[in-house]
PDB file of N, CA and C in Angstrom:
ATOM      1  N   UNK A   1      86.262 102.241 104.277  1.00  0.00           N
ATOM      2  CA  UNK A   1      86.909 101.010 104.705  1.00  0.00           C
ATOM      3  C   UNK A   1      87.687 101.284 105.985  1.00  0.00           C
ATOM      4  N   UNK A   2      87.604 100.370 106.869  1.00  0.00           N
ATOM      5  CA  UNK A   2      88.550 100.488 108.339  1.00  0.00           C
ATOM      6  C   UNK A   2      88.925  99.308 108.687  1.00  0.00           C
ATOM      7  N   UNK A   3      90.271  99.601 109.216  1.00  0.00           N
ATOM      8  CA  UNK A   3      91.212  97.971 109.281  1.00  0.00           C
ATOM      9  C   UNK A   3      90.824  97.729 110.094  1.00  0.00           C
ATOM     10  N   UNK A   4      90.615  96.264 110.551  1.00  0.00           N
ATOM     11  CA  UNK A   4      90.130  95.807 111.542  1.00  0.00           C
ATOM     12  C   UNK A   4      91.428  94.625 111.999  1.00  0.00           C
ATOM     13  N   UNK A   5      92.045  94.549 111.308  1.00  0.00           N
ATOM     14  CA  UNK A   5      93.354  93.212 111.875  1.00  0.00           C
ATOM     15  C   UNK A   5      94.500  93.670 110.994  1.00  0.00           C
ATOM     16  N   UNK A   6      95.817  93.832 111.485  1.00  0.00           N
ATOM     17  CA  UNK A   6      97.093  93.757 111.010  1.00  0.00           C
ATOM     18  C   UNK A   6      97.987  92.379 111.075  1.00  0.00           C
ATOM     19  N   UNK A   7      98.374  91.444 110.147  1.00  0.00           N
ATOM     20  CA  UNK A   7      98.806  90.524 110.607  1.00  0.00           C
ATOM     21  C   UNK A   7     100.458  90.119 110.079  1.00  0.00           C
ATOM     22  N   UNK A   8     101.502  89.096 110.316  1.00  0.00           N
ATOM     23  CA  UNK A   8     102.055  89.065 109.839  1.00  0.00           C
ATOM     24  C   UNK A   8     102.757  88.264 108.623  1.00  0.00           C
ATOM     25  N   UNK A   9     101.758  87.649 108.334  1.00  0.00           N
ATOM     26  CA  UNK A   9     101.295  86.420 107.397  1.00  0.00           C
ATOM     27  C   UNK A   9     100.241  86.394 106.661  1.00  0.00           C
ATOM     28  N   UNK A  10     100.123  86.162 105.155  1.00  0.00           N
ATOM     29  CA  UNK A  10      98.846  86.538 104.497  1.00  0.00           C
ATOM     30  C   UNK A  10      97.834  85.128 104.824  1.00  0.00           C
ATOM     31  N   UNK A  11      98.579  84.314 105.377  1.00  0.00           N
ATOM     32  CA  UNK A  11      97.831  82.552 105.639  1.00  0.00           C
ATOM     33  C   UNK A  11      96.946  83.468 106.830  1.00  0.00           C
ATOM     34  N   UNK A  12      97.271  83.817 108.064  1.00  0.00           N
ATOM     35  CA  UNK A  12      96.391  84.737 108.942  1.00  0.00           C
ATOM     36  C   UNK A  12      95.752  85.525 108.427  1.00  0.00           C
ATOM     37  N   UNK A  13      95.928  86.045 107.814  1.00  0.00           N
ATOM     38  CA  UNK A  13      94.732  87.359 107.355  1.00  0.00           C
ATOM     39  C   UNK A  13      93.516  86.839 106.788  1.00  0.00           C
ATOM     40  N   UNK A  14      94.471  85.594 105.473  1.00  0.00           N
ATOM     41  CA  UNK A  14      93.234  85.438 105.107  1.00  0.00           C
ATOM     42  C   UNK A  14      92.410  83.976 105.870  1.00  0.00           C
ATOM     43  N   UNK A  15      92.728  83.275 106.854  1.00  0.00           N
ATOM     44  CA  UNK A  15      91.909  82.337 107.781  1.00  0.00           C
ATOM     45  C   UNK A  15      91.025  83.987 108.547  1.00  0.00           C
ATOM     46  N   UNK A  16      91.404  84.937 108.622  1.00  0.00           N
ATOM     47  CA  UNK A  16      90.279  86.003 109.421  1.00  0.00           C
ATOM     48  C   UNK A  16      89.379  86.423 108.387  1.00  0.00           C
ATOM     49  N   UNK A  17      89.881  86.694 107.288  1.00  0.00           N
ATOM     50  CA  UNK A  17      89.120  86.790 106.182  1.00  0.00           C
ATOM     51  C   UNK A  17      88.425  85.914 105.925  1.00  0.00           C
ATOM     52  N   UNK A  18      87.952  85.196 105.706  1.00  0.00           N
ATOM     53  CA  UNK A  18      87.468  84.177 105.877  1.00  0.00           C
ATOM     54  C   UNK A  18      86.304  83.617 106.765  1.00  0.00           C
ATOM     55  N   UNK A  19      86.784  83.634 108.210  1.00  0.00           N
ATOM     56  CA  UNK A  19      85.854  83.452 109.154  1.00  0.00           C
ATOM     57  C   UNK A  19      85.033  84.649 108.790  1.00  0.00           C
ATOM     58  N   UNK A  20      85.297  86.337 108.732  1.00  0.00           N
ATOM     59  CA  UNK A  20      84.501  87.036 108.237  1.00  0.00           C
ATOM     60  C   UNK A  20      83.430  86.903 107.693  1.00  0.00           C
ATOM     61  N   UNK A  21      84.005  86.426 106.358  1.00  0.00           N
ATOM     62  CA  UNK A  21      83.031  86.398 105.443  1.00  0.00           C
ATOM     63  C   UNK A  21      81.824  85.109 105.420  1.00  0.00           C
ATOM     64  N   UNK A  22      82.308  84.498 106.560  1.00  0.00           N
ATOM     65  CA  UNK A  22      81.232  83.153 106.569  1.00  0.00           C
ATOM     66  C   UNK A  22      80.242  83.783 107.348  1.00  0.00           C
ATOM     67  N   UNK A  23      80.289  84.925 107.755  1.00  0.00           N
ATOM     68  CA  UNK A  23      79.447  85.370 108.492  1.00  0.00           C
ATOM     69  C   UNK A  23      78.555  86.642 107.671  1.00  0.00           C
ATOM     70  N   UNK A  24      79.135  86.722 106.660  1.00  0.00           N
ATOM     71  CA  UNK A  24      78.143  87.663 105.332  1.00  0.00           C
ATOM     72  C   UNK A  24      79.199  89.184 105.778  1.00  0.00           C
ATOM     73  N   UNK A  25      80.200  89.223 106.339  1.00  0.00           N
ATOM     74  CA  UNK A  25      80.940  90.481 106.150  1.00  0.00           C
ATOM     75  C   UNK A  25      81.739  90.268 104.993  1.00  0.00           C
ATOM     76  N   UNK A  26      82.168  90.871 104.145  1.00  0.00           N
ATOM     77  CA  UNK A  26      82.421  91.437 103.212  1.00  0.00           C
ATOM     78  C   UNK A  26      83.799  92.243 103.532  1.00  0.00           C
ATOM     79  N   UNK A  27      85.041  91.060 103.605  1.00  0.00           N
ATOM     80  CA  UNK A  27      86.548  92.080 103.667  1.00  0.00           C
ATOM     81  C   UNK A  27      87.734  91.318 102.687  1.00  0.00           C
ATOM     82  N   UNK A  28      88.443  93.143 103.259  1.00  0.00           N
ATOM     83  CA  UNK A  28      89.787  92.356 101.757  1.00  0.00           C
ATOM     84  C   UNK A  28      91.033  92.560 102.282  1.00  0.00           C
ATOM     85  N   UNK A  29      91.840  91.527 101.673  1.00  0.00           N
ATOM     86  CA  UNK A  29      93.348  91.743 102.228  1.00  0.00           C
ATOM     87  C   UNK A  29      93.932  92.638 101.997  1.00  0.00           C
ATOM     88  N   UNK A  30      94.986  93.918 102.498  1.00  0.00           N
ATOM     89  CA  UNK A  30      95.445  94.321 101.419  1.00  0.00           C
ATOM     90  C   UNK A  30      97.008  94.351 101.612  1.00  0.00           C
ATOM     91  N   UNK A  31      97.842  94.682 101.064  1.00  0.00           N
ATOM     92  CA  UNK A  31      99.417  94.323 101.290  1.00  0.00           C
ATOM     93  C   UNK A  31      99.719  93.206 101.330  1.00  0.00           C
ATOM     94  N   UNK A  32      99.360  92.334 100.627  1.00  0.00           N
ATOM     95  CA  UNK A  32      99.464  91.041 100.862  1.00  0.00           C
ATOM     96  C   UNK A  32     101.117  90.520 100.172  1.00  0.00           C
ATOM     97  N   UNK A  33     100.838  91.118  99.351  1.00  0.00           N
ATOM     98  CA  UNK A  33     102.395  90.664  98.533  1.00  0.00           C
ATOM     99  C   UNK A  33     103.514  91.785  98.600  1.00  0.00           C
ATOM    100  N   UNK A  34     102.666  92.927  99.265  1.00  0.00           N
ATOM    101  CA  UNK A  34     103.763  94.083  99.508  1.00  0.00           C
ATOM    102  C   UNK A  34     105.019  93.184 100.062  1.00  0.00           C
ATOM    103  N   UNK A  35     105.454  92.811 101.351  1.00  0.00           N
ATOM    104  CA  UNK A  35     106.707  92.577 101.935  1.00  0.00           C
ATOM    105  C   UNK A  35     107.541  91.123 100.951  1.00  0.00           C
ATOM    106  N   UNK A  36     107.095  90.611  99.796  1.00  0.00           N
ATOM    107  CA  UNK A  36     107.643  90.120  99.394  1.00  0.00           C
ATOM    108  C   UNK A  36     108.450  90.651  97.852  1.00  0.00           C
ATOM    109  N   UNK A  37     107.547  91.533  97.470  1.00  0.00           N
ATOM    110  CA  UNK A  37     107.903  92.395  96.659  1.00  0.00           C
ATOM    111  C   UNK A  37     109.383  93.871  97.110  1.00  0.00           C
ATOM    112  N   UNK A  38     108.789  94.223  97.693  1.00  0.00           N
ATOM    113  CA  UNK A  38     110.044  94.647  98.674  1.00  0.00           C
ATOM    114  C   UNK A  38     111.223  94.263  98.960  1.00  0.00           C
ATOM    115  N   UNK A  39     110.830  93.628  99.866  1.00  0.00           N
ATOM    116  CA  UNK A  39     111.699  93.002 100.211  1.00  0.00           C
ATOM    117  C   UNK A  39     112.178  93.092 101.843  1.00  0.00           C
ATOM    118  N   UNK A  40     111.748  93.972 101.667  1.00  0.00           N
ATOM    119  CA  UNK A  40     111.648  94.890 103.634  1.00  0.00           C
ATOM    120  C   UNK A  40     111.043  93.929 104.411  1.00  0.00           C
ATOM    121  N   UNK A  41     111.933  94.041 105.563  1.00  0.00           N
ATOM    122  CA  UNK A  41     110.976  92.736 106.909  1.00  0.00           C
ATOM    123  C   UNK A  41     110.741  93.730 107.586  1.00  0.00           C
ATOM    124  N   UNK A  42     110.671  95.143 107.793  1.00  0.00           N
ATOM    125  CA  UNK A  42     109.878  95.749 108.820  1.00  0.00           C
ATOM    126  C   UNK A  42     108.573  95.577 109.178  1.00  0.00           C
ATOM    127  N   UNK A  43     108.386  95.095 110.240  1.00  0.00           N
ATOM    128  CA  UNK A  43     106.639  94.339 110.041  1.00  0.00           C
ATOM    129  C   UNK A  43     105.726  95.534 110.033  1.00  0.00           C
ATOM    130  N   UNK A  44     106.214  96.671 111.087  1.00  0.00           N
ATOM    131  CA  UNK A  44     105.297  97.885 111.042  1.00  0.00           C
ATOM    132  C   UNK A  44     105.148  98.692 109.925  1.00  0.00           C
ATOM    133  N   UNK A  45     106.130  98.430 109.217  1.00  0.00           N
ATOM    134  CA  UNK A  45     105.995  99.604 107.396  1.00  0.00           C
ATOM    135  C   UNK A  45     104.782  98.502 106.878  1.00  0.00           C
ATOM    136  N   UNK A  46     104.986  97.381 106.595  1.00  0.00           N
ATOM    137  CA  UNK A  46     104.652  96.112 105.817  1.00  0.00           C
ATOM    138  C   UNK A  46     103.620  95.435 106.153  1.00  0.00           C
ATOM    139  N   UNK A  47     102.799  96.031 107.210  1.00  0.00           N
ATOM    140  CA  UNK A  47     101.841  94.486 107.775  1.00  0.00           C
ATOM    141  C   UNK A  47     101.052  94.673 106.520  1.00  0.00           C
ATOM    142  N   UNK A  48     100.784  93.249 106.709  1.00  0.00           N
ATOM    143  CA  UNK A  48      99.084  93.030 105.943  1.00  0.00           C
ATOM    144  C   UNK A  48      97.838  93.213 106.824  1.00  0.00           C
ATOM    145  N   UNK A  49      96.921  93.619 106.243  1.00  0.00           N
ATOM    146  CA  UNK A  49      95.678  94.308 106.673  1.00  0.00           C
ATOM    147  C   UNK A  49      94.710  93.982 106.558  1.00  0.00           C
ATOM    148  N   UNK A  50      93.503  93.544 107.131  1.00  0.00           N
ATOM    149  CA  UNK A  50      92.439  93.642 107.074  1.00  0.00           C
ATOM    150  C   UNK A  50      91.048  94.299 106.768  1.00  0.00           C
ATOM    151  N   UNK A  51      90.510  94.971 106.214  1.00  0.00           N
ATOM    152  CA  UNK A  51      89.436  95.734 106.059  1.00  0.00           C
ATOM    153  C   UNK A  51      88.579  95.607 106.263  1.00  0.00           C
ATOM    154  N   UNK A  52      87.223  96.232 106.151  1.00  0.00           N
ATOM    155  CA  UNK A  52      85.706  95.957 105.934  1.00  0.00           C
ATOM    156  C   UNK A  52      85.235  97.268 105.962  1.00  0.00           C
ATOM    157  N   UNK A  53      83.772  97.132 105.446  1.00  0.00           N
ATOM    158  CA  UNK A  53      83.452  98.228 105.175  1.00  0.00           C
ATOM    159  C   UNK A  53      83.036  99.135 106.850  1.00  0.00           C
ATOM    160  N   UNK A  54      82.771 100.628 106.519  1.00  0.00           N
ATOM    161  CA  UNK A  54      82.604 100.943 108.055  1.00  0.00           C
ATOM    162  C   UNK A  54      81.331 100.761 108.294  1.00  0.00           C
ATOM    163  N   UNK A  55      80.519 100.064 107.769  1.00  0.00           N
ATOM    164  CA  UNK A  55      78.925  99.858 108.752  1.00  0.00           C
ATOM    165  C   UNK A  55      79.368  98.251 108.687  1.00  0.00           C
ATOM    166  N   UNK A  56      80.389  97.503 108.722  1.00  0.00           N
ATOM    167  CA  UNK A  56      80.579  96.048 109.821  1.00  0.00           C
ATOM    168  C   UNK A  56      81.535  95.945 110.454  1.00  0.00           C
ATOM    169  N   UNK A  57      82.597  97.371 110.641  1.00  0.00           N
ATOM    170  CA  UNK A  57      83.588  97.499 111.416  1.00  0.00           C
ATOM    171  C   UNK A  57      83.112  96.721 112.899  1.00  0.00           C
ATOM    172  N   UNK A  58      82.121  97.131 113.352  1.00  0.00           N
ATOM    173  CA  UNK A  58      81.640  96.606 114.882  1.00  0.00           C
ATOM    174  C   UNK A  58      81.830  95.304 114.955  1.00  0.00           C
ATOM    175  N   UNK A  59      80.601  94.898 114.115  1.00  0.00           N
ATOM    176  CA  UNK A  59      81.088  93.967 114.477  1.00  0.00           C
ATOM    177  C   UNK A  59      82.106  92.780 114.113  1.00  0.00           C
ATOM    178  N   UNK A  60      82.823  92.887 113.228  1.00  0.00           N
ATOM    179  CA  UNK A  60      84.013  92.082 112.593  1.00  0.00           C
ATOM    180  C   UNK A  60      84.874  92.511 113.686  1.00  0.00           C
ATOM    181  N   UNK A  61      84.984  93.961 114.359  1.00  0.00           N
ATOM    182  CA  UNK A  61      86.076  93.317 115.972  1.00  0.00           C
ATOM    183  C   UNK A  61      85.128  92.271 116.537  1.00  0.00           C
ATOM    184  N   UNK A  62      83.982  92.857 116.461  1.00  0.00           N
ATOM    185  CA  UNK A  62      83.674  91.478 117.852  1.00  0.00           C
ATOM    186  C   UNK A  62      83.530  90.120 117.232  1.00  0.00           C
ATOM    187  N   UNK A  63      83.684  89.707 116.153  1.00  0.00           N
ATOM    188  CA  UNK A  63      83.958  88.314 115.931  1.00  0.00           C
ATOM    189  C   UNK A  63      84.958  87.860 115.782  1.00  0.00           C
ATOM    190  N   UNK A  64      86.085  88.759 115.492  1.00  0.00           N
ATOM    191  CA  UNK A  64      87.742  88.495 115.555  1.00  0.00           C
ATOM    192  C   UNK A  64      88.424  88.424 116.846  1.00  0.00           C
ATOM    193  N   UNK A  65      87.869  89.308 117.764  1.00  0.00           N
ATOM    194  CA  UNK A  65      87.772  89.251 119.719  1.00  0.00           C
ATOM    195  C   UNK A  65      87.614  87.912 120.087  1.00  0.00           C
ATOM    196  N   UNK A  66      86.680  87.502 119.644  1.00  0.00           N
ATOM    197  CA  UNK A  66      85.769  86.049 120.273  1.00  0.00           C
ATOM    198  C   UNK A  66      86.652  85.210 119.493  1.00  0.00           C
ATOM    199  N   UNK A  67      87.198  85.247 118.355  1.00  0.00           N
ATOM    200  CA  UNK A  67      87.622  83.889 117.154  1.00  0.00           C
ATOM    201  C   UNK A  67      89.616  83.645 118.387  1.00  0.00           C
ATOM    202  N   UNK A  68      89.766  85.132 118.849  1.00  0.00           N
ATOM    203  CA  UNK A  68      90.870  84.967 119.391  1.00  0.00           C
ATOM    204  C   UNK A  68      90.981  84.579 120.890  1.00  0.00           C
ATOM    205  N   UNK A  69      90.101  85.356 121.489  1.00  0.00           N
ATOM    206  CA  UNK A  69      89.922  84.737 122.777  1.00  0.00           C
ATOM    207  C   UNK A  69      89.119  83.113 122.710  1.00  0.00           C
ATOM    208  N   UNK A  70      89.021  82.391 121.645  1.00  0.00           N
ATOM    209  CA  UNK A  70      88.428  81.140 122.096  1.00  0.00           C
ATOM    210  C   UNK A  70      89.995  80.247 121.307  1.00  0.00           C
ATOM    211  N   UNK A  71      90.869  80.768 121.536  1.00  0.00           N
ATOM    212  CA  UNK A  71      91.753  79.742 121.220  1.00  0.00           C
ATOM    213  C   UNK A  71      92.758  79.565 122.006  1.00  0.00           C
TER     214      UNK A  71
END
């Protein structure tokens, strides 16, 4: 598995998750409830994460590249 997006909101992760997977990639959130459980706002200990497996790492940057540069 290799992260492909750190975000600071699980509503973001999972709208990327999402677009992902409409595309037949296959990813998972993870830390999602870490910083509420915690309690910690350090965003860099705490982000939430993105994954996928490493044979769609490629291209899930390049559709998360394009999903960001077209907005």
């Amino acid at each position: 598995m290799k992260v492909v997006g750190k975000y600071l909101n699980s509503f973001s992760a999972n709208v990327a998750k999402g677009m992902l997977e409409s595309a037949g990639i296959k990813a998972a959130v993870m830390n999602e409830y870490l910083p509420i459980i915690s309690g910690i706002t350090n965003d860099d200990l705490l982000s939430i994460t993105l994954v996928v497996n490493d044979e769609d790492y490629q291209e899930a940057v390049r559709l998360l590249e394009a999903s960001s540069n077209a907005e």
